[in-house]
Protein backbone atom coordinates (compact mmCIF):
# COMPACT_ATOMS: atom_id res chain seq x y z
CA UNK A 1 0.00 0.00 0.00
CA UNK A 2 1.04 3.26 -0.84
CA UNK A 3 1.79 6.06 1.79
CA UNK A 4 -1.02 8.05 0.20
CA UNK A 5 -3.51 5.14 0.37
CA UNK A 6 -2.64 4.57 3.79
CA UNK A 7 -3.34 7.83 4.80
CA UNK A 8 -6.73 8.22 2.89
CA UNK A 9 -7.41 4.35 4.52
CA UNK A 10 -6.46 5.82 7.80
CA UNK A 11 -8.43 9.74 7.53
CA UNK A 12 -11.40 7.16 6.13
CA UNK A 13 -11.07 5.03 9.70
CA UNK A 14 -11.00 8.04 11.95
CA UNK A 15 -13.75 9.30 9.75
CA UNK A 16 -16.01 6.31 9.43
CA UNK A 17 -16.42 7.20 13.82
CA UNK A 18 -18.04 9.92 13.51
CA UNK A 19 -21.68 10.36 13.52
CA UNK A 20 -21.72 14.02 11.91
CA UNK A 21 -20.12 12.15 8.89
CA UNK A 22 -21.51 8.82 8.65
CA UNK A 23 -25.26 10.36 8.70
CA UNK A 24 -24.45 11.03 5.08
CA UNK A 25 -24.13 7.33 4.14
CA UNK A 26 -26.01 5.43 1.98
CA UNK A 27 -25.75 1.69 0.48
CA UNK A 28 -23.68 3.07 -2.02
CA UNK A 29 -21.96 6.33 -0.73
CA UNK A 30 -19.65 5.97 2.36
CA UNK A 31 -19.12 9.60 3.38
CA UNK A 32 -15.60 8.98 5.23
CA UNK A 33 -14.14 7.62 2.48
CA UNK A 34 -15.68 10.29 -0.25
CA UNK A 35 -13.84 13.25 2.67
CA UNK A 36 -10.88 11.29 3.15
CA UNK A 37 -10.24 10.65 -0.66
CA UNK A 38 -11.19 14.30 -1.41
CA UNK A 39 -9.04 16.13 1.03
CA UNK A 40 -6.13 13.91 0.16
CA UNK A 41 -6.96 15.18 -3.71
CA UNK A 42 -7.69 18.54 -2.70
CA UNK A 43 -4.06 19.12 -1.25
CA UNK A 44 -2.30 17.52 -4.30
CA UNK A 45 -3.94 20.07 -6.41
CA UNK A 46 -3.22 22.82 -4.18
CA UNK A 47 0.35 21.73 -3.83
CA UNK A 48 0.01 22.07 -7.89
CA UNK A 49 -1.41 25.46 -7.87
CA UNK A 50 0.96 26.76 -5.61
CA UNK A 51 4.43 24.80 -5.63
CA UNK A 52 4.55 24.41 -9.55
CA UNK A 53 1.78 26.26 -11.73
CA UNK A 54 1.89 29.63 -9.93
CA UNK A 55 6.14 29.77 -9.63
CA UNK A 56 5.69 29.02 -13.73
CA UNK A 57 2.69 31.48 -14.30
CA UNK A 58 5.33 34.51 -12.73
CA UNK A 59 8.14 33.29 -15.12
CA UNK A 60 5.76 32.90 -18.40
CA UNK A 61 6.83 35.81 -20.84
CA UNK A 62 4.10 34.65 -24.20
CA UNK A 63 0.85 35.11 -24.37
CA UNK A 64 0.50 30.87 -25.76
CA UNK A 65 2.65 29.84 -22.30
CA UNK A 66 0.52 32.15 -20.21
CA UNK A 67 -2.85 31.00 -21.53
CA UNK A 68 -1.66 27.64 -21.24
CA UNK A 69 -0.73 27.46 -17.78
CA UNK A 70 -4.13 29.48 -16.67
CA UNK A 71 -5.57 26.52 -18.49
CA UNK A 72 -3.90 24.04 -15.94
CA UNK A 73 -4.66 26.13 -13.46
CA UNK A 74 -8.72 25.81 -14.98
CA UNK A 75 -7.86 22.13 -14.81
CA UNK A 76 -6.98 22.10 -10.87
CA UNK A 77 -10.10 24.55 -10.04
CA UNK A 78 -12.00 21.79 -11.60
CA UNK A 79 -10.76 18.84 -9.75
CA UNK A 80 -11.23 21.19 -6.35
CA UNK A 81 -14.77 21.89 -7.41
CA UNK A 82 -15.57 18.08 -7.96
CA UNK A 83 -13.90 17.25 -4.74
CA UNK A 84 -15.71 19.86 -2.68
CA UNK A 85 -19.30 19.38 -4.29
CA UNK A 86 -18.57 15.15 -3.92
CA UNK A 87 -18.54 15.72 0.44
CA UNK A 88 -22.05 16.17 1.33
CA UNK A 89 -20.72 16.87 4.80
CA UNK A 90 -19.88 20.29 2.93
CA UNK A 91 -22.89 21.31 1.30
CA UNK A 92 -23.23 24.30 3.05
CA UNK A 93 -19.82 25.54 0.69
CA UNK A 94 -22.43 25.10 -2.36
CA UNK A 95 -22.71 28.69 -3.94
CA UNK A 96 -26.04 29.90 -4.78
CA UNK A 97 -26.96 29.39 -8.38
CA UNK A 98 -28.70 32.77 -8.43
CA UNK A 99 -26.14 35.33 -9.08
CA UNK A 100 -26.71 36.53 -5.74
């Protein structure tokens, strides 16, 4: 086992304890594991945002290398917003659909 899927496995666990989470389950949903894989996720991509897309955005000097790495960074905003709107445990982060 990986040291990432031991830590998700683990988070899951610790998790799985909790009433507040597990209250989202359902036969086919298990709510630990959806938070544990998703926070694991979520700081990969911010690790990419930060560590490597944003140190490469300040260095771009074209207008084809800048719009390409806002792209990636379009990719990784993506992946967060899956992640976030996947935990039901975080609804409440849902932003109205109203403009408002």
């Amino acid at each position: 086992m990986t040291d990432k899927a031991a830590t998700v496995k683990n988070l899951a666990e610790t998790l799985s304890r909790l009433d507040i989470i597990t209250q989202y389950d359902s036969p086919d949903h298990s709510e630990a594991w959806t938070i544990a894989i998703s926070l694991t996720d979520l700081s990969d991509s911010f690790k990419a945002v930060n560590d490597t897309l944003l140190p490469r955005l300040r260095m771009a000097s074209g207008s084809v290398e800048i719009n390409a790495i806002l792209l990636e960074i379009a990719d990784e905003f993506r992946h967060i917003l899956f992640h976030i709107h996947a935990m039901k445990f975080y609804q409440s982060l849902k932003m109205p659909t109203d403009g408002a």
